[in-house]
PDB file of N, CA and C in Angstrom:
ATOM      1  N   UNK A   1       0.840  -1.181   0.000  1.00  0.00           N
ATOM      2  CA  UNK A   1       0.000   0.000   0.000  1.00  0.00           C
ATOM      3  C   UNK A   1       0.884   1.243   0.000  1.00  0.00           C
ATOM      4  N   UNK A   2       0.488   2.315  -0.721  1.00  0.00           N
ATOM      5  CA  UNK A   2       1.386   3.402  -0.746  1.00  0.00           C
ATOM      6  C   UNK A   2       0.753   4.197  -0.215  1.00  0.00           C
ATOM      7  N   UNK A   3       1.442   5.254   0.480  1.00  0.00           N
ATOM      8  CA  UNK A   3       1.349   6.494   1.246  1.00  0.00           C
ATOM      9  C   UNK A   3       1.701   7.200   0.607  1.00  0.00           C
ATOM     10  N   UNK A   4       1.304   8.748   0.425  1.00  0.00           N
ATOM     11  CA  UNK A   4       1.539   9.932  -0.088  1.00  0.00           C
ATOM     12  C   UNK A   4       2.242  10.709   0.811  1.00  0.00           C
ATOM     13  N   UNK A   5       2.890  11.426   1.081  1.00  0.00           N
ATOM     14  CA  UNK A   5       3.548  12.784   1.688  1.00  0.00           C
ATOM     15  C   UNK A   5       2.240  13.823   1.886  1.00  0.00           C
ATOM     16  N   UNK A   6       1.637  14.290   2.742  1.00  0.00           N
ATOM     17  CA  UNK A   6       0.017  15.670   2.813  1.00  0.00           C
ATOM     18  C   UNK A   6       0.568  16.157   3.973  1.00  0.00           C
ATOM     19  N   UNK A   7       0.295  17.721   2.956  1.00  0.00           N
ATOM     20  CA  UNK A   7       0.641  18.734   4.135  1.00  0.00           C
ATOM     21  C   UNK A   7      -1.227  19.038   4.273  1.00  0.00           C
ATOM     22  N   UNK A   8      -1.232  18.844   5.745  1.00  0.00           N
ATOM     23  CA  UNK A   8      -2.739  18.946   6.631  1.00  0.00           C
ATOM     24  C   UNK A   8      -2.267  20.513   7.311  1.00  0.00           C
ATOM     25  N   UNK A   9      -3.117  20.764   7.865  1.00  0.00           N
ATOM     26  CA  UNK A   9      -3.812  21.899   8.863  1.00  0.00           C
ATOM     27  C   UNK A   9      -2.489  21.619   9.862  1.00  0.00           C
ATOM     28  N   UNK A  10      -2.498  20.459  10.380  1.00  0.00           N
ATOM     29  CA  UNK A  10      -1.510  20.496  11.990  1.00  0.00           C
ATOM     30  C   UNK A  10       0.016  20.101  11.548  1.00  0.00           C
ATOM     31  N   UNK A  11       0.051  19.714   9.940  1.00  0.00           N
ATOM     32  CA  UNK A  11       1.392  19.676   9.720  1.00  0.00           C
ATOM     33  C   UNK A  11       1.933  21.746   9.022  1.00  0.00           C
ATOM     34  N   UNK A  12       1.040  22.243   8.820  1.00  0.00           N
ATOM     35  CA  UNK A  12       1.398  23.552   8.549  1.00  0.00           C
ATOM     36  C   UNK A  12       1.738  24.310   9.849  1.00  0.00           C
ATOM     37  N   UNK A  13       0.743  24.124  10.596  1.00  0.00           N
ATOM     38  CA  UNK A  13       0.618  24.584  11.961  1.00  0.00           C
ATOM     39  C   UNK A  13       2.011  24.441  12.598  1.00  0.00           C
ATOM     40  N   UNK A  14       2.349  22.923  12.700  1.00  0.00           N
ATOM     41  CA  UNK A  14       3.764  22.805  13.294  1.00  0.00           C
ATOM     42  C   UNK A  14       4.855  23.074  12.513  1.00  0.00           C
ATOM     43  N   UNK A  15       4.649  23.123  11.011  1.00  0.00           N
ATOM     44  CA  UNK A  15       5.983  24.170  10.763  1.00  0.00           C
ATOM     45  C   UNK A  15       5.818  25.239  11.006  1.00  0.00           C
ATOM     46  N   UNK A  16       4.872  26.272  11.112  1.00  0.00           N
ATOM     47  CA  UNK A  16       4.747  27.537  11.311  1.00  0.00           C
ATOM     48  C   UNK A  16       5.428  27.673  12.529  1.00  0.00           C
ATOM     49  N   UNK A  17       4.863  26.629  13.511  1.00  0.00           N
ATOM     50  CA  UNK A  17       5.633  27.037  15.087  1.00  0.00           C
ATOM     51  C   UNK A  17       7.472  26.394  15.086  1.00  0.00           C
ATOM     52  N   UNK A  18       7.374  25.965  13.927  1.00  0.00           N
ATOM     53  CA  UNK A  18       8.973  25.051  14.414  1.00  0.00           C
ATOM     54  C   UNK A  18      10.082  26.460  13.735  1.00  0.00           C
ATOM     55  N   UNK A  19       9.366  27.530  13.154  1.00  0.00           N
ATOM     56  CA  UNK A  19      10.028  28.500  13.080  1.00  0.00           C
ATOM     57  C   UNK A  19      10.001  29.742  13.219  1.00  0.00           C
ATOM     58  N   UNK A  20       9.173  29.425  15.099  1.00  0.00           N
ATOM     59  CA  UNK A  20       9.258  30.094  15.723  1.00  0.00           C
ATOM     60  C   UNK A  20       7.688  31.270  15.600  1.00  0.00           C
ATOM     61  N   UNK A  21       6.863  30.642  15.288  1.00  0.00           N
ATOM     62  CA  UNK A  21       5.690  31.638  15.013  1.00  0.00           C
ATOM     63  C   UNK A  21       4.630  30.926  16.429  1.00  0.00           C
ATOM     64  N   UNK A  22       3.621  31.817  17.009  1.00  0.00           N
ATOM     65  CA  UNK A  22       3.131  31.579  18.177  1.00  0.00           C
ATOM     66  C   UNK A  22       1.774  31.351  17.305  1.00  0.00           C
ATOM     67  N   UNK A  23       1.288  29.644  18.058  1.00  0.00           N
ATOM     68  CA  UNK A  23      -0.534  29.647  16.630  1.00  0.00           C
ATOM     69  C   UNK A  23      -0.802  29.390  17.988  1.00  0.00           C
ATOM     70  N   UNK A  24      -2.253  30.321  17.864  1.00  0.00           N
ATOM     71  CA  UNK A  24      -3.680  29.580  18.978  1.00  0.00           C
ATOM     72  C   UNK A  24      -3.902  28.219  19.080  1.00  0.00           C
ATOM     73  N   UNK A  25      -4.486  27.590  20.206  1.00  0.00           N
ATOM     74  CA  UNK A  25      -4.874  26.371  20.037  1.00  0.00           C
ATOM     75  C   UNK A  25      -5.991  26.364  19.445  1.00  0.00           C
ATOM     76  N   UNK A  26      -6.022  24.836  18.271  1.00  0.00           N
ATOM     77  CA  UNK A  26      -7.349  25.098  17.327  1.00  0.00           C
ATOM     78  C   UNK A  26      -7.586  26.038  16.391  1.00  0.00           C
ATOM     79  N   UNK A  27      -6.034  26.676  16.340  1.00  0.00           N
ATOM     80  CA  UNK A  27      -6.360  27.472  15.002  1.00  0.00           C
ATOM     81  C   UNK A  27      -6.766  26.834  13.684  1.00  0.00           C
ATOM     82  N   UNK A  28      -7.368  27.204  12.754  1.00  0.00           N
ATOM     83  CA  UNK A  28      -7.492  26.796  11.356  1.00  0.00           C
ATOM     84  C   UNK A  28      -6.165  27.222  10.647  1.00  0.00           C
ATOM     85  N   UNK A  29      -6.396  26.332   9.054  1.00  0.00           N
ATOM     86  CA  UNK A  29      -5.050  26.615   8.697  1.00  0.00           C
ATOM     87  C   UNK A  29      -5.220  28.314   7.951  1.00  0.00           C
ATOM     88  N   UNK A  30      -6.359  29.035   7.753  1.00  0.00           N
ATOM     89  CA  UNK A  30      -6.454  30.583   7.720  1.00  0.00           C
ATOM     90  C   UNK A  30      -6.157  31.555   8.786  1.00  0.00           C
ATOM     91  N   UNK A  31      -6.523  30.896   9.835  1.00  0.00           N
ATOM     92  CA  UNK A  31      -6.226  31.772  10.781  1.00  0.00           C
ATOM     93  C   UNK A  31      -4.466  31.684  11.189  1.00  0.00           C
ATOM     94  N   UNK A  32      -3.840  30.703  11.141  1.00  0.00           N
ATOM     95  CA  UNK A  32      -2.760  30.260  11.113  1.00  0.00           C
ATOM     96  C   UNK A  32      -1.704  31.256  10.572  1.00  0.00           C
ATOM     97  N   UNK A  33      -2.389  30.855   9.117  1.00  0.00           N
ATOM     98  CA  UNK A  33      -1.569  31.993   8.021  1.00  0.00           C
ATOM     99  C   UNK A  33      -1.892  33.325   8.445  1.00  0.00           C
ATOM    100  N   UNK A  34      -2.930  33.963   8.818  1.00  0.00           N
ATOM    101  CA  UNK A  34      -2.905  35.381   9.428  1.00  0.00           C
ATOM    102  C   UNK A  34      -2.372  35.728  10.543  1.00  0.00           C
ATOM    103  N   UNK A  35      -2.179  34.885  11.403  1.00  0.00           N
ATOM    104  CA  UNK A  35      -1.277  35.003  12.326  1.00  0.00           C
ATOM    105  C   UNK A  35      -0.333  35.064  12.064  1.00  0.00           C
ATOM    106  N   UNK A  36       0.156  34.492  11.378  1.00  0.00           N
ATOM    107  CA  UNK A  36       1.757  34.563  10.677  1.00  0.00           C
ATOM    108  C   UNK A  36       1.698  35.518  10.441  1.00  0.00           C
ATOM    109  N   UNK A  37       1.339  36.385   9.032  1.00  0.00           N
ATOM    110  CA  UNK A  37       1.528  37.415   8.569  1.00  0.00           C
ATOM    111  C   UNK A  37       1.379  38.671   9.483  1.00  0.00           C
ATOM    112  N   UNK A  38       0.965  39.050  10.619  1.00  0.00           N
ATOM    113  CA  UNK A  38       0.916  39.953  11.333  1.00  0.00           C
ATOM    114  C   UNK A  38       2.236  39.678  12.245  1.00  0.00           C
ATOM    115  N   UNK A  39       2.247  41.573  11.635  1.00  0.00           N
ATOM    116  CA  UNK A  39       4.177  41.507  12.872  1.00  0.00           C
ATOM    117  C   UNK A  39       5.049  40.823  12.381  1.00  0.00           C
ATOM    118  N   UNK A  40       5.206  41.302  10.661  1.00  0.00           N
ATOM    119  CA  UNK A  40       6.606  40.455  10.122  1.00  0.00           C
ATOM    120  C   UNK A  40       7.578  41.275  10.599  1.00  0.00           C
ATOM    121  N   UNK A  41       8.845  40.730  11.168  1.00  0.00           N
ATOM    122  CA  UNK A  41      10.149  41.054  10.995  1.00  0.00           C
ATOM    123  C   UNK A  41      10.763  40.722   9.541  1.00  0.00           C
ATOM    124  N   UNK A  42      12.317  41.211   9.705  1.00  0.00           N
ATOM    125  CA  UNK A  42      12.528  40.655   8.518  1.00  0.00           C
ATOM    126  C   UNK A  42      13.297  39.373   8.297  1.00  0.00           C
ATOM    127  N   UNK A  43      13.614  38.944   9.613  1.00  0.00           N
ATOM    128  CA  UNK A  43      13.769  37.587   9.717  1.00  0.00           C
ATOM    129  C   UNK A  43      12.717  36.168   9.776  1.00  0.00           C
ATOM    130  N   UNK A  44      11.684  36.672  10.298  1.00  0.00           N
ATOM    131  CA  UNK A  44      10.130  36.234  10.154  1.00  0.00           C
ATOM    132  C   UNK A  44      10.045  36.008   8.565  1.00  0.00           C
ATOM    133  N   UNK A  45      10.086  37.330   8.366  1.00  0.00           N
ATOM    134  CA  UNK A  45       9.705  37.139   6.576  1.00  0.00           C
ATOM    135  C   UNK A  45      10.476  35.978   5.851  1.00  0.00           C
ATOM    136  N   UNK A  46      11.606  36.546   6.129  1.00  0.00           N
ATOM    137  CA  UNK A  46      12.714  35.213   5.313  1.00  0.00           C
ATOM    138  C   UNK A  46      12.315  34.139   5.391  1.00  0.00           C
ATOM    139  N   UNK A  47      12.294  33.585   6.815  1.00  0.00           N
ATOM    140  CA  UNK A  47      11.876  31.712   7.265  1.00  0.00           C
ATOM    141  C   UNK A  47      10.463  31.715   6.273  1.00  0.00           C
ATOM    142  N   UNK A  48       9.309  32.283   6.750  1.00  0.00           N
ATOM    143  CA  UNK A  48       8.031  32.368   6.421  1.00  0.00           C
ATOM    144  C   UNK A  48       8.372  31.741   4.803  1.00  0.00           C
ATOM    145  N   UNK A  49       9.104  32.926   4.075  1.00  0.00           N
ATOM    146  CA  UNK A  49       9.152  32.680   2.415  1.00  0.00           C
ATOM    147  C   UNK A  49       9.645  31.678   2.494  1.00  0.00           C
ATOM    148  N   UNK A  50      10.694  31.109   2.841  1.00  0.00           N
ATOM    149  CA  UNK A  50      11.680  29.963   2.638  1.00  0.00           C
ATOM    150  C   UNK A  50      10.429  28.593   2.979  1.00  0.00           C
ATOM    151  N   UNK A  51       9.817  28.753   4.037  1.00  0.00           N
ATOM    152  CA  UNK A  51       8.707  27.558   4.146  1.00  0.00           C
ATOM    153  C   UNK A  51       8.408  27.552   3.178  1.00  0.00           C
ATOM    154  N   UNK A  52       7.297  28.190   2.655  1.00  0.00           N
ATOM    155  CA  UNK A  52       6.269  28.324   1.808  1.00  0.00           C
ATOM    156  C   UNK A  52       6.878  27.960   0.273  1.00  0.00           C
ATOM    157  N   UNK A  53       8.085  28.449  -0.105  1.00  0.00           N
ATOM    158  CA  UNK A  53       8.806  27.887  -1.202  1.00  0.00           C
ATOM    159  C   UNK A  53       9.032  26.528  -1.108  1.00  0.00           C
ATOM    160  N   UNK A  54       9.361  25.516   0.277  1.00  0.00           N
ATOM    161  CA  UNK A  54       9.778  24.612   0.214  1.00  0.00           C
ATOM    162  C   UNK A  54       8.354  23.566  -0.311  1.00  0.00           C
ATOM    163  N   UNK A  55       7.378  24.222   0.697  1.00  0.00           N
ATOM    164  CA  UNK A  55       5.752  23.256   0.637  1.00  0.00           C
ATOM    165  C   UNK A  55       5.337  23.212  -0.782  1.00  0.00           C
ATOM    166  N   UNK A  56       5.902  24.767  -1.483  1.00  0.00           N
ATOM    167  CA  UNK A  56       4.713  24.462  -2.540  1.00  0.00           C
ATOM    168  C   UNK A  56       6.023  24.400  -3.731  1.00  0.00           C
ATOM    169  N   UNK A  57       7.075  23.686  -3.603  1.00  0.00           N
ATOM    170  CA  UNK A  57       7.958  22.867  -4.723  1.00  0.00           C
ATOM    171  C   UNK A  57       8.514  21.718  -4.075  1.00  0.00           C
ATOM    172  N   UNK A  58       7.730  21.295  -2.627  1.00  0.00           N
ATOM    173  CA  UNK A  58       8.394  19.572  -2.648  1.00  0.00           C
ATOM    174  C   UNK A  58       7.602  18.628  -3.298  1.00  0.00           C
ATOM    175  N   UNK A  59       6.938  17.817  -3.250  1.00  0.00           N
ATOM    176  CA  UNK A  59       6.977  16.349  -3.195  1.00  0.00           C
ATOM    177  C   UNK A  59       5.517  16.342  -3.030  1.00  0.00           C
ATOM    178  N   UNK A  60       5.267  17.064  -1.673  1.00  0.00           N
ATOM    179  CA  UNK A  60       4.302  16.486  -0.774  1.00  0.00           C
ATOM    180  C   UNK A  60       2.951  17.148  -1.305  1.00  0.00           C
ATOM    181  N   UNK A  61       1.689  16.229  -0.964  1.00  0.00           N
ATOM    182  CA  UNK A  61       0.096  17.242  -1.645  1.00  0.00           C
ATOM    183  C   UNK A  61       0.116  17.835  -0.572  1.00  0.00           C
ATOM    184  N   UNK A  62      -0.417  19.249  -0.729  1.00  0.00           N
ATOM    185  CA  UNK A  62      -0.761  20.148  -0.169  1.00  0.00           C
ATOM    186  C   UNK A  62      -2.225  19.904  -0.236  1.00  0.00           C
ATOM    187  N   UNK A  63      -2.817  19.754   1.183  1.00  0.00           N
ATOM    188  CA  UNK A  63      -4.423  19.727   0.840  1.00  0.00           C
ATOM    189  C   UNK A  63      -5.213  21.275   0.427  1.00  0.00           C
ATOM    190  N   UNK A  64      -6.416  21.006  -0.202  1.00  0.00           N
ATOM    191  CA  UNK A  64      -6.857  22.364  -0.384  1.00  0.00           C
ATOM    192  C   UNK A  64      -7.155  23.253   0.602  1.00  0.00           C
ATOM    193  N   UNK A  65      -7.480  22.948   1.864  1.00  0.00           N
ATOM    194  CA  UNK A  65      -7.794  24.137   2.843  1.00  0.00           C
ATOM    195  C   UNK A  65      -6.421  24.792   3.117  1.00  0.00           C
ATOM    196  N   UNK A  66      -5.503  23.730   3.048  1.00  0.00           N
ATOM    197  CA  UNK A  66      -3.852  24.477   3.440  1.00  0.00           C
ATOM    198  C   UNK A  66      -3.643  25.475   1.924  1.00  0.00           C
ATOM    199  N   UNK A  67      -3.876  24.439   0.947  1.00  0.00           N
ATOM    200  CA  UNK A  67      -3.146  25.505  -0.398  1.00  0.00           C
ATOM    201  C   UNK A  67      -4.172  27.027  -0.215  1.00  0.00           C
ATOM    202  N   UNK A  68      -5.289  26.906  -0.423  1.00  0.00           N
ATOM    203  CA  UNK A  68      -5.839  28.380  -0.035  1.00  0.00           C
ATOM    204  C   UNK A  68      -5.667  29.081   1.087  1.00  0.00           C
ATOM    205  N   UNK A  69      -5.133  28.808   2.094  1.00  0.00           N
ATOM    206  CA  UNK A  69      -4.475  29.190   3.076  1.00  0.00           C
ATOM    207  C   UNK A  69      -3.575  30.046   2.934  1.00  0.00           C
ATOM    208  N   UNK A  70      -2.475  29.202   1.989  1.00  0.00           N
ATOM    209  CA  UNK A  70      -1.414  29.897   1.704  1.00  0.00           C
ATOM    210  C   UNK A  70      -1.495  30.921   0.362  1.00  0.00           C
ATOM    211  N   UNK A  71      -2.449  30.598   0.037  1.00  0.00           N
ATOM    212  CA  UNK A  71      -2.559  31.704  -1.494  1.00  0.00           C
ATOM    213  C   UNK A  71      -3.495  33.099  -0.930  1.00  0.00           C
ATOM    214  N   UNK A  72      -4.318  32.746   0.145  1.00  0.00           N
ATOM    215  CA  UNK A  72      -5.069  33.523   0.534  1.00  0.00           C
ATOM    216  C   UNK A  72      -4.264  34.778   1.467  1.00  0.00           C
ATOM    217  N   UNK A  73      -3.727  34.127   2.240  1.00  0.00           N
ATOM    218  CA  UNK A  73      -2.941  34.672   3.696  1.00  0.00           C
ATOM    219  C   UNK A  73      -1.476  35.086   3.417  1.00  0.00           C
ATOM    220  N   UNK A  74      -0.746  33.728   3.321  1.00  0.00           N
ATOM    221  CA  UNK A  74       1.120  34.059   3.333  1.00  0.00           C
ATOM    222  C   UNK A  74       1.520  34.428   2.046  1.00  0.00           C
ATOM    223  N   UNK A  75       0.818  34.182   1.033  1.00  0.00           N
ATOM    224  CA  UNK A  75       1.521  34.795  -0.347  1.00  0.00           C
ATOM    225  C   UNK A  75       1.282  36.348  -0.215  1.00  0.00           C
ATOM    226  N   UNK A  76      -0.045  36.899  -0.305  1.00  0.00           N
ATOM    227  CA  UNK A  76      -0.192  38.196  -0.301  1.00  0.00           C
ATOM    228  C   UNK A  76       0.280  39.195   0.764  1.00  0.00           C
ATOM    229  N   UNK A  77       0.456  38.419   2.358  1.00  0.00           N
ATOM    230  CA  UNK A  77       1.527  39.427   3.379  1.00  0.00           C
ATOM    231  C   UNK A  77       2.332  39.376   3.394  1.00  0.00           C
ATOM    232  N   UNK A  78       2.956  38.129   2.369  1.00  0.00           N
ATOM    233  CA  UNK A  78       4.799  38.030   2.358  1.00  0.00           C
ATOM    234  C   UNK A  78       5.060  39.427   1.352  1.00  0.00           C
ATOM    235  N   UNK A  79       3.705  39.914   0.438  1.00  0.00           N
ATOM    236  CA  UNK A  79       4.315  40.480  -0.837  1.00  0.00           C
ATOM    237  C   UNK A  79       3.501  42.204  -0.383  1.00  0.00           C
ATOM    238  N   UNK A  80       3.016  41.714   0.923  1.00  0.00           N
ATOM    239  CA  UNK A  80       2.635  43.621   1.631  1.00  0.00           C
ATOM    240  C   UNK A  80       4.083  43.944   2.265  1.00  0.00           C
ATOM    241  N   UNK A  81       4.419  42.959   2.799  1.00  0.00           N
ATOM    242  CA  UNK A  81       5.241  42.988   4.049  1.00  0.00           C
ATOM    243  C   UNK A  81       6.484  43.478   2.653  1.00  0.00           C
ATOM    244  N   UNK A  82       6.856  42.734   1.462  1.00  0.00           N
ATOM    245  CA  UNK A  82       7.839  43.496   0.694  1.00  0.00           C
ATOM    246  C   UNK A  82       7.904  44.657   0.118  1.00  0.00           C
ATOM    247  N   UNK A  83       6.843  44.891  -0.022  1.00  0.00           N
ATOM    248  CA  UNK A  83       6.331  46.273  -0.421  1.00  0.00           C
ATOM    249  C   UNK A  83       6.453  47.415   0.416  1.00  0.00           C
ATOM    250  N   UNK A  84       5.755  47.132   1.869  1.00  0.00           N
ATOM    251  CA  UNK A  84       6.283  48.396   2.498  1.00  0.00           C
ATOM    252  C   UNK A  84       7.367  48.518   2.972  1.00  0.00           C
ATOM    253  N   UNK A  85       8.147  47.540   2.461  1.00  0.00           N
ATOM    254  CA  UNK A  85       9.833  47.918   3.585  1.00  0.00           C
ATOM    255  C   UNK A  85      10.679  48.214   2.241  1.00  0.00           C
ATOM    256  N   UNK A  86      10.106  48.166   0.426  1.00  0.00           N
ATOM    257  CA  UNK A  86      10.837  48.308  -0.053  1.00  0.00           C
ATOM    258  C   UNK A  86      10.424  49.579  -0.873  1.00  0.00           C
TER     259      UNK A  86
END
């Protein structure tokens, strides 16, 4: 039987926190991503992009509540957050 690689809700969640981002308990994976995006540093920003590049060119399915998550939330504050500092 084969297994797939899926990035879920609590596997986003725990990368978000494994680099260092604070999630509510029971967050969704939207609220997740907005949490993230509020109060970027610019070291925040970096990790943040560097995740998000890794999830959405590895291997693994991204389920749909996570992929709109990330198209909804971390793509567009990674690209406010570049905008106003540049």
């Amino acid at each position: 039987m084969m297994h797939a690689d899926l990035i879920d809700q609590e596997d986003l969640i725990s990368q978000l926190r494994a680099i260092g981002f604070e999630m509510p308990p029971g967050a969704t994976a939207e609220q997740a991503c907005a949490q993230a995006v509020c109060g970027l540093t610019s070291d925040r920003a970096t990790a943040l992009k560097r995740l998000v590049e890794q999830m959405l060119t590895g291997s693994a399915t991204i389920l749909p509540a996570v992929r709109q998550a990330i198209d909804q939330q971390l793509l567009p504050g990674l690209v406010a957050y570049k905008q106003g500092r540049g």
